[in-house]
PDB file of N, CA and C in Angstrom:
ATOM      1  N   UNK A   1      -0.296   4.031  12.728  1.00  0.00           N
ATOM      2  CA  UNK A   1      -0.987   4.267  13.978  1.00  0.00           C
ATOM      3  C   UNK A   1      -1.160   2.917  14.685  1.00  0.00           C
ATOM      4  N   UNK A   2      -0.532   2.600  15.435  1.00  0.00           N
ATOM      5  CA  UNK A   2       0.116   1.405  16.331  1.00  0.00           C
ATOM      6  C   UNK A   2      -1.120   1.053  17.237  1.00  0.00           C
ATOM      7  N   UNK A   3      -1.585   2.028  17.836  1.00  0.00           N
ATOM      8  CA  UNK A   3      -3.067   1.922  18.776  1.00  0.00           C
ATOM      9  C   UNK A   3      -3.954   1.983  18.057  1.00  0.00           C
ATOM     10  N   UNK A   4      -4.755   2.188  16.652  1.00  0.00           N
ATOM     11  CA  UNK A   4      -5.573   2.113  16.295  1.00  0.00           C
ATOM     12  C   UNK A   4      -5.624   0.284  14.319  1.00  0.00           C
ATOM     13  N   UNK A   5      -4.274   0.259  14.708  1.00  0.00           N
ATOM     14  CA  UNK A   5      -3.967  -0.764  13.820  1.00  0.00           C
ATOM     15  C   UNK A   5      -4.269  -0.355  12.543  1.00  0.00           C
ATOM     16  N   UNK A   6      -3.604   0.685  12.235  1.00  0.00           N
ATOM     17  CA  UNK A   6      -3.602   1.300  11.314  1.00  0.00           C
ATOM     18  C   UNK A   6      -2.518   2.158  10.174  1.00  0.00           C
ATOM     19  N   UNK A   7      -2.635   2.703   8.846  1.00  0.00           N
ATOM     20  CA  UNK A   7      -1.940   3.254   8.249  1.00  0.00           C
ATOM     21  C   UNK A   7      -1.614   4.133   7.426  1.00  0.00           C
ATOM     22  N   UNK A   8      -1.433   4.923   7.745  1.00  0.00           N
ATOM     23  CA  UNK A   8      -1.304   6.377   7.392  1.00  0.00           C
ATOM     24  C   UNK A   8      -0.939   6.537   5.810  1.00  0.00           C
ATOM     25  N   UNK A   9      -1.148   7.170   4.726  1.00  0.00           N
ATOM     26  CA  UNK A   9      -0.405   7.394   3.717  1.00  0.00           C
ATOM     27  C   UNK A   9      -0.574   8.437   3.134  1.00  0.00           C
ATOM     28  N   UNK A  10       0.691   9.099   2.858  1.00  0.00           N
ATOM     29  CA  UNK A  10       0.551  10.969   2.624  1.00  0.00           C
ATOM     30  C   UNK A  10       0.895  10.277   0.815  1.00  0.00           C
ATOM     31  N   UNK A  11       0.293  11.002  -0.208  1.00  0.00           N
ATOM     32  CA  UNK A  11       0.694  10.698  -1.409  1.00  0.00           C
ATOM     33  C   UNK A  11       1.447  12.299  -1.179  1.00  0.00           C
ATOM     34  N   UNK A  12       2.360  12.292  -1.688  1.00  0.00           N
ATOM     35  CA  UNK A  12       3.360  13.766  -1.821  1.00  0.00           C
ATOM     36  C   UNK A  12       3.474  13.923  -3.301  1.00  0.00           C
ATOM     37  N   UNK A  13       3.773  13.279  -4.078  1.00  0.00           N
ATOM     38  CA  UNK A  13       4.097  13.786  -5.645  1.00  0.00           C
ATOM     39  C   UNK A  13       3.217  12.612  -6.765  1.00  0.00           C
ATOM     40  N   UNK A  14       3.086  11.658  -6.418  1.00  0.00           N
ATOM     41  CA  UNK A  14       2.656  10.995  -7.325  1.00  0.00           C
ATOM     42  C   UNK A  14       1.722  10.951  -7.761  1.00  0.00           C
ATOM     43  N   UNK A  15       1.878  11.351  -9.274  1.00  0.00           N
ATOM     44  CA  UNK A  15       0.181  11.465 -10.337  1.00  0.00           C
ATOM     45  C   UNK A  15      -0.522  10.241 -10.586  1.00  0.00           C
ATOM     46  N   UNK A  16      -1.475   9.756 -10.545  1.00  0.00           N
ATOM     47  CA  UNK A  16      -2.622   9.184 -10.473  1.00  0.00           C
ATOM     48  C   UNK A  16      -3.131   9.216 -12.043  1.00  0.00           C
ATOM     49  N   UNK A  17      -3.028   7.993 -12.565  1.00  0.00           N
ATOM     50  CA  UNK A  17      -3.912   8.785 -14.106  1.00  0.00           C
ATOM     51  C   UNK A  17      -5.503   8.516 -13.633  1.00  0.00           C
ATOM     52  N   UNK A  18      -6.127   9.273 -14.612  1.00  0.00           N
ATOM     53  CA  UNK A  18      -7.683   8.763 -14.534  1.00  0.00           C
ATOM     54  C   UNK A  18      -8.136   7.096 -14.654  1.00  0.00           C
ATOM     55  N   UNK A  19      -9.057   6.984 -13.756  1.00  0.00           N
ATOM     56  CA  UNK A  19      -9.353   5.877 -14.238  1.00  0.00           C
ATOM     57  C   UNK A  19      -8.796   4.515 -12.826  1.00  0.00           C
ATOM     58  N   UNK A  20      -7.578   5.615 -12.338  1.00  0.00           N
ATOM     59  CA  UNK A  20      -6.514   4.351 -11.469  1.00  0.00           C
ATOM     60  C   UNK A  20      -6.734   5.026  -9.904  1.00  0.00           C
ATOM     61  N   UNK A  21      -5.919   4.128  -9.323  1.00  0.00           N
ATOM     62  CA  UNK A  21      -5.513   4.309  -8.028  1.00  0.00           C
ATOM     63  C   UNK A  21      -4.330   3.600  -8.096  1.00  0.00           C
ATOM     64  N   UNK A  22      -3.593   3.741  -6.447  1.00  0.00           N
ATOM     65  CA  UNK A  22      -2.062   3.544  -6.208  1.00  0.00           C
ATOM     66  C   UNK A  22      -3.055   2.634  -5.394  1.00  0.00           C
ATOM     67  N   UNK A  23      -2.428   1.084  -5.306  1.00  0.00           N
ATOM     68  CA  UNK A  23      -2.628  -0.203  -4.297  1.00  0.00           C
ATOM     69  C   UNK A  23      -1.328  -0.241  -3.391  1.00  0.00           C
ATOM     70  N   UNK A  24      -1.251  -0.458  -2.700  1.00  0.00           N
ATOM     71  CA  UNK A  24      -0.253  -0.464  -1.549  1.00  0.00           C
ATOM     72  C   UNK A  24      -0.156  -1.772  -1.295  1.00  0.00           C
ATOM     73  N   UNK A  25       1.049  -2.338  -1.042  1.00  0.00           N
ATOM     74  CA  UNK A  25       1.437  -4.017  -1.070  1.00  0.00           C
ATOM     75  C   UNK A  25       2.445  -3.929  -0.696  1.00  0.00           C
ATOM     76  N   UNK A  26       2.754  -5.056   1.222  1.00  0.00           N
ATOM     77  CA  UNK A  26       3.504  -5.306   2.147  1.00  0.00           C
ATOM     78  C   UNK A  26       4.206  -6.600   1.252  1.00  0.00           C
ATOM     79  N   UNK A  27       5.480  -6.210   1.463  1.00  0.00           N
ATOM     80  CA  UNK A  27       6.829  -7.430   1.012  1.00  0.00           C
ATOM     81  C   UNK A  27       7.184  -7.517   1.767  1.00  0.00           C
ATOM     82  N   UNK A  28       7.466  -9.203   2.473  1.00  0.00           N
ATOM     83  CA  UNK A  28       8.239  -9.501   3.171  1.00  0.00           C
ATOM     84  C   UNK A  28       9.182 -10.520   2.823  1.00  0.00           C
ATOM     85  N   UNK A  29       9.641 -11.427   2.780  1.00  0.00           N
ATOM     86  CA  UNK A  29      11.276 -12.127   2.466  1.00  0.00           C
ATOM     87  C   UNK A  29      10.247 -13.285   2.557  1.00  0.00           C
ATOM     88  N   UNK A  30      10.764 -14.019   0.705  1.00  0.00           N
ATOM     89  CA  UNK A  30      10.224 -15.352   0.865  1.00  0.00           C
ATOM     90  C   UNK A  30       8.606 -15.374   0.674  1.00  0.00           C
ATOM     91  N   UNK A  31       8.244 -14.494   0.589  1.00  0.00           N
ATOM     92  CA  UNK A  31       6.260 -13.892   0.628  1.00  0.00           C
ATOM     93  C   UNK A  31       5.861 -13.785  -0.598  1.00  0.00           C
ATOM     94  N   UNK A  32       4.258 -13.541  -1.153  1.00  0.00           N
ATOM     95  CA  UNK A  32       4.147 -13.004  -2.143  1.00  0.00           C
ATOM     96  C   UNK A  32       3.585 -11.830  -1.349  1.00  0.00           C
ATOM     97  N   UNK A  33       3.661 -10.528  -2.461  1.00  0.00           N
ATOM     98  CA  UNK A  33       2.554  -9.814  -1.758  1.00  0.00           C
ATOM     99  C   UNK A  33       2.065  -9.110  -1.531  1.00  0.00           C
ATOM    100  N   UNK A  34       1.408  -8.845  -0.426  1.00  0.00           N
ATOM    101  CA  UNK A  34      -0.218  -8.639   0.348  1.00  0.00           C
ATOM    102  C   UNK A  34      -0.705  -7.403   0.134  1.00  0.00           C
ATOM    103  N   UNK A  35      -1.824  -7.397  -0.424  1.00  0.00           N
ATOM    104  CA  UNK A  35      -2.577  -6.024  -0.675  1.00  0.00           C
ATOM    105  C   UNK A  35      -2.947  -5.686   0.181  1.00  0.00           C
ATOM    106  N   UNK A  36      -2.687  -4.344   0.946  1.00  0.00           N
ATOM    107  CA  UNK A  36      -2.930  -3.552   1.909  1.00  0.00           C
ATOM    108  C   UNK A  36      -4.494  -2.983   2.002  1.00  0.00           C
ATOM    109  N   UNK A  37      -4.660  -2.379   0.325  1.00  0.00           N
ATOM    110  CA  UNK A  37      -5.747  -1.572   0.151  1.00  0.00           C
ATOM    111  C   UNK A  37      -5.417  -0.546  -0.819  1.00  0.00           C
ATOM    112  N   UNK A  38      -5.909   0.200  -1.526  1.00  0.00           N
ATOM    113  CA  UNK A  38      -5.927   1.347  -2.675  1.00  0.00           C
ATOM    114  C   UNK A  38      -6.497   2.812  -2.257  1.00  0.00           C
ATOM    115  N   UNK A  39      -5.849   3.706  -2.679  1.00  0.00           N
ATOM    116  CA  UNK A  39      -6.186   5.244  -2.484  1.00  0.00           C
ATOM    117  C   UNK A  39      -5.421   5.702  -4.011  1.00  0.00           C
ATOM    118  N   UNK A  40      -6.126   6.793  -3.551  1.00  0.00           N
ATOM    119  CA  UNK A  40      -6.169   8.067  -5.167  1.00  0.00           C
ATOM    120  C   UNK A  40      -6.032   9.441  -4.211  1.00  0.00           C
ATOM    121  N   UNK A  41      -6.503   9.794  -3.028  1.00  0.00           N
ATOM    122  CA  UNK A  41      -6.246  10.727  -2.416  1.00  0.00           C
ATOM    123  C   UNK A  41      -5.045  11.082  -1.883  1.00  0.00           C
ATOM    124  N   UNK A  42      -4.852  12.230  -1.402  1.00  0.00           N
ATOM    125  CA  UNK A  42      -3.571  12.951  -0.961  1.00  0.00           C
ATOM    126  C   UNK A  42      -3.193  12.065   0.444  1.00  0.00           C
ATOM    127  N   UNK A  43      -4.508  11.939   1.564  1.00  0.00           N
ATOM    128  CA  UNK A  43      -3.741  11.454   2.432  1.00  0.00           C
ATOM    129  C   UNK A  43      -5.395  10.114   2.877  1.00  0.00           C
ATOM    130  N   UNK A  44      -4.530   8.779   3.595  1.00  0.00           N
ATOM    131  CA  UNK A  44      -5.649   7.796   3.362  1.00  0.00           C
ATOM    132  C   UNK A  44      -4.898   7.390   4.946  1.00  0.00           C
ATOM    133  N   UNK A  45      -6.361   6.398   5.347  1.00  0.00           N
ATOM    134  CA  UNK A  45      -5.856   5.889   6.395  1.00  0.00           C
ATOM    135  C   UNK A  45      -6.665   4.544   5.841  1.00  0.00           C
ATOM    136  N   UNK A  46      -5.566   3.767   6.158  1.00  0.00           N
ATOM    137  CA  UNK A  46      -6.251   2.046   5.999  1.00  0.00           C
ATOM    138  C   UNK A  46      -5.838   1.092   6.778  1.00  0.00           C
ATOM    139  N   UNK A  47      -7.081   0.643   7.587  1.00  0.00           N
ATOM    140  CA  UNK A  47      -7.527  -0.214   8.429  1.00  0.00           C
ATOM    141  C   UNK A  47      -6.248  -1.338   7.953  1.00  0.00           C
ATOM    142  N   UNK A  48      -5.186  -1.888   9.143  1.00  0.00           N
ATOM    143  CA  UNK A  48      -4.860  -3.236   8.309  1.00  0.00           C
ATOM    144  C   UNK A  48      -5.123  -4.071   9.923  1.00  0.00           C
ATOM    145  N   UNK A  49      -4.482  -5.943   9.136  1.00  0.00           N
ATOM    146  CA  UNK A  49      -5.416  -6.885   9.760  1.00  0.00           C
ATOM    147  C   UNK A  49      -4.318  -7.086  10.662  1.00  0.00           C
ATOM    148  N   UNK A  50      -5.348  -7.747  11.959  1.00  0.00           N
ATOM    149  CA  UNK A  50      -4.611  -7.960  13.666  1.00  0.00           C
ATOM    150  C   UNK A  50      -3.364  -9.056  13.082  1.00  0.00           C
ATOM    151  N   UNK A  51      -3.442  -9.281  12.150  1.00  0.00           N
ATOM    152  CA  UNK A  51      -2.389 -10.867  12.410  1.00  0.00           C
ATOM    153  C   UNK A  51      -0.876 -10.135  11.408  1.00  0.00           C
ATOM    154  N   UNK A  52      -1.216  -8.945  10.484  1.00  0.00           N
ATOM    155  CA  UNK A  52      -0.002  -8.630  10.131  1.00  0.00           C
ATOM    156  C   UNK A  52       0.939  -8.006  11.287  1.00  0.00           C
ATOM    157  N   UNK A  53       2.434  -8.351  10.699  1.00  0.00           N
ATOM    158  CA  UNK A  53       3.760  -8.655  11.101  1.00  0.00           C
ATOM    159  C   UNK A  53       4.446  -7.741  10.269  1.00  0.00           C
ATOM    160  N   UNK A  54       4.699  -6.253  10.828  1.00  0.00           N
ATOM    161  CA  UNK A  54       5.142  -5.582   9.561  1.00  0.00           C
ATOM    162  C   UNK A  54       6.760  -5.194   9.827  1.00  0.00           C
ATOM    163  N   UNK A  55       7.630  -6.168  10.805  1.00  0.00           N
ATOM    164  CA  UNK A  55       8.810  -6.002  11.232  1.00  0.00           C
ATOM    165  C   UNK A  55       9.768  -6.454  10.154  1.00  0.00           C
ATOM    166  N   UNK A  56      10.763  -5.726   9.257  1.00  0.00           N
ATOM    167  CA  UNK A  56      11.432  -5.932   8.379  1.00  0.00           C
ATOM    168  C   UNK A  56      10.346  -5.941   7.185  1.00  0.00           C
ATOM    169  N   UNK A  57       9.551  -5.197   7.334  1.00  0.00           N
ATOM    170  CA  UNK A  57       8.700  -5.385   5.893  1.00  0.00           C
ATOM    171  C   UNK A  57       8.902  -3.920   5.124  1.00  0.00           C
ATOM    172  N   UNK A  58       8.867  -3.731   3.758  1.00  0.00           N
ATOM    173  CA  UNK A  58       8.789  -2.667   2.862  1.00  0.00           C
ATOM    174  C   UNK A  58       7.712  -2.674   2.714  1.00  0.00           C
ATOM    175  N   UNK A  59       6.967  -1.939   2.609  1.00  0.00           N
ATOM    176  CA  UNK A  59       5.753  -1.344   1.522  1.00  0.00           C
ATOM    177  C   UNK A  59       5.860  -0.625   0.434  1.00  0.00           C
ATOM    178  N   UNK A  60       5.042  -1.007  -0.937  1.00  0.00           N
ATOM    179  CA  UNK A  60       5.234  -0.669  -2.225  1.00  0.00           C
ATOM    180  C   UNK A  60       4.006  -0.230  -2.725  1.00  0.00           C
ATOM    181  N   UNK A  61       3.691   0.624  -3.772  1.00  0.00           N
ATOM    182  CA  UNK A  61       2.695   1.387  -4.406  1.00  0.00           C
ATOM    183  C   UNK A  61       3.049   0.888  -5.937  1.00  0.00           C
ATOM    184  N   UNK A  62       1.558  -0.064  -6.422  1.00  0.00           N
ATOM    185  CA  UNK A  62       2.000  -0.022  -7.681  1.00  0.00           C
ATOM    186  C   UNK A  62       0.343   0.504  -8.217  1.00  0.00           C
ATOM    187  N   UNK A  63       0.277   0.729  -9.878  1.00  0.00           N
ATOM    188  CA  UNK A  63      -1.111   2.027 -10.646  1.00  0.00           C
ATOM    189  C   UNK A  63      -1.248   0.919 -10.425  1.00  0.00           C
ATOM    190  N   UNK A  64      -2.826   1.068 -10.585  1.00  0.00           N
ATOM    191  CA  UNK A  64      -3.640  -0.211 -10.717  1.00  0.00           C
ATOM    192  C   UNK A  64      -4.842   0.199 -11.204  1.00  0.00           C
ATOM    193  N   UNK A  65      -5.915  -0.495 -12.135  1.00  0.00           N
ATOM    194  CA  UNK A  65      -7.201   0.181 -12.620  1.00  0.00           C
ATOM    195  C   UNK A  65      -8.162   0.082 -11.245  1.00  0.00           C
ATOM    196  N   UNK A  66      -9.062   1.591 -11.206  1.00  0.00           N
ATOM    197  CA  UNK A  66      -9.877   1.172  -9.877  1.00  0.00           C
ATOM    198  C   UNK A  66     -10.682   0.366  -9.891  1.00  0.00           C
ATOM    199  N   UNK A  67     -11.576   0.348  -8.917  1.00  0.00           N
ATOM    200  CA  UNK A  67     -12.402  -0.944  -8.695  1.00  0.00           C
ATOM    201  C   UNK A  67     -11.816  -2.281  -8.806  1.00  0.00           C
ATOM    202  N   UNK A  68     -10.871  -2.583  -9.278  1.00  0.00           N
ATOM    203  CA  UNK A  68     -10.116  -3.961  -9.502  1.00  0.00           C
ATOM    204  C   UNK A  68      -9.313  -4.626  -8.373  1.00  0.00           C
ATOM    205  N   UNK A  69     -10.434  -5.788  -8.141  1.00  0.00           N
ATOM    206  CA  UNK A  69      -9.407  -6.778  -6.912  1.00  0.00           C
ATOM    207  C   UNK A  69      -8.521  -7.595  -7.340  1.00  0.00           C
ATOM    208  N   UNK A  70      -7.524  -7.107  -6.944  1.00  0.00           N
ATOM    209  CA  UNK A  70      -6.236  -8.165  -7.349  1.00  0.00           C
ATOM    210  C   UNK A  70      -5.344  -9.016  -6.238  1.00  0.00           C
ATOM    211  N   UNK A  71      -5.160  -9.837  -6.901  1.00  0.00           N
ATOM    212  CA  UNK A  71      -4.232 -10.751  -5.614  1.00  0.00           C
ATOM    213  C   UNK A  71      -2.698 -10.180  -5.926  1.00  0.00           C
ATOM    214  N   UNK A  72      -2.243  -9.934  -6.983  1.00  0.00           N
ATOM    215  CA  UNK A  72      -0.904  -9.825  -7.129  1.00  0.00           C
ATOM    216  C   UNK A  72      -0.949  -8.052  -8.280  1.00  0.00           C
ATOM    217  N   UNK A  73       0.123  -7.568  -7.803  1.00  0.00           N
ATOM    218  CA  UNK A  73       0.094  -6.106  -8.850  1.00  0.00           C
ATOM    219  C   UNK A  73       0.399  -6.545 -10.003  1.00  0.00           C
ATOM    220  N   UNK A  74      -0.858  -5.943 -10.850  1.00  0.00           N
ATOM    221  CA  UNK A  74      -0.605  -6.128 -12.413  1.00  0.00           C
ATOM    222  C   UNK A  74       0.513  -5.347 -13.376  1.00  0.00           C
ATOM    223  N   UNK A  75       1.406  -4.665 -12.421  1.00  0.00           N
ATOM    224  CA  UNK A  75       2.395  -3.587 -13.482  1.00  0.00           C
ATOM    225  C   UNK A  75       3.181  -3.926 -12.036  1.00  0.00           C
ATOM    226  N   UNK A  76       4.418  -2.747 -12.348  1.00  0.00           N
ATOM    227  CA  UNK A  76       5.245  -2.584 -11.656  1.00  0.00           C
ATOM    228  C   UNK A  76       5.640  -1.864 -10.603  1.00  0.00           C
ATOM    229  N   UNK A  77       6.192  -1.912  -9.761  1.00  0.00           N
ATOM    230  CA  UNK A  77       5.887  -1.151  -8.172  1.00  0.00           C
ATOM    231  C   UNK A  77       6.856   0.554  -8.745  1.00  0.00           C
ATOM    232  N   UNK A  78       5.748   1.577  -8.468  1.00  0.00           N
ATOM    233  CA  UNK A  78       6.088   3.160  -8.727  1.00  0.00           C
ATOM    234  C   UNK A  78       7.123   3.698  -8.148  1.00  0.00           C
ATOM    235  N   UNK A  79       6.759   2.867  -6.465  1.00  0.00           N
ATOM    236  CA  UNK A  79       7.533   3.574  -5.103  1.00  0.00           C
ATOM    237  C   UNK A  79       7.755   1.883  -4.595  1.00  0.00           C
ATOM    238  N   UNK A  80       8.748   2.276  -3.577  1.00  0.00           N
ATOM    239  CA  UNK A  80       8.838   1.062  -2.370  1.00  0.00           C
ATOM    240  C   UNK A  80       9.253   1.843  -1.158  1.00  0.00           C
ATOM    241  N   UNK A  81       9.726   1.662  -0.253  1.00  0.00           N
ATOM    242  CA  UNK A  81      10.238   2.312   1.431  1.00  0.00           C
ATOM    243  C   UNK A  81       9.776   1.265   2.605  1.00  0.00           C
ATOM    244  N   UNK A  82      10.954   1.555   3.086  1.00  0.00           N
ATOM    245  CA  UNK A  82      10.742   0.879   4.632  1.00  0.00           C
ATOM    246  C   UNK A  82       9.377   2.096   5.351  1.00  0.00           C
ATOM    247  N   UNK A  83       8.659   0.971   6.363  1.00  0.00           N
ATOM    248  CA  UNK A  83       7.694   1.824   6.780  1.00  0.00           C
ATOM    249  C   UNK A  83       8.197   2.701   8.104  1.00  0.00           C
ATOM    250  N   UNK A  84       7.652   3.565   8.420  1.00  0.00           N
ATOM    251  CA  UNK A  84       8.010   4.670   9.078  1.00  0.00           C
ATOM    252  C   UNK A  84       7.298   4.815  10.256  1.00  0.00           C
ATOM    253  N   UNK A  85       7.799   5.396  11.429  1.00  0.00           N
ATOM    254  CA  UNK A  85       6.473   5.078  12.773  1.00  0.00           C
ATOM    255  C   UNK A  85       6.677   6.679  13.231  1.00  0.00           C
ATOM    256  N   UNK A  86       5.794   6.890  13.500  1.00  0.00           N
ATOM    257  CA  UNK A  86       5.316   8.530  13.603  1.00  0.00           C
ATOM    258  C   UNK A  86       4.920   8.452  15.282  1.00  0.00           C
TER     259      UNK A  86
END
């Protein structure tokens, strides 16, 4: 959502164990990176910041334990995809 600086995310199939959430993390070339924010629900909207640049960027979903702030994903990315404009 382009006018509200924002981002949509439909979870469609992916199970969630107890305990976790899916963190969402923008890759860009040459970057480490950037935690978007975390959901466990079917569909999430998360606020992202005025200064991201999400042109040629993928976004990736890796489990993560909840409540846990992380700078970098502690396991391995579930999903990845180019982002999509609705």
């Amino acid at each position: 959502d382009a006018a509200q600086n924002a981002l949509i995310v439909r979870r469609l199939s992916a199970s969630i164990p107890a305990g976790s959430v899916l963190r969402l993390w923008l890759l860009t070339p040459n970057a480490a990176p950037r935690a978007l924010g975390a959901f466990a629900d079917e569909t999430t909207r998360l606020a992202l910041p005025r200064d991201l640049s999400l042109a040629g960027a993928t976004i990736a979903a890796s489990v993560e334990p909840s409540g846990a702030a992380l700078d970098a994903p502690s396991g391995p990315f579930v999903y990845e995809g180019k982002l999509v404009r609705e």
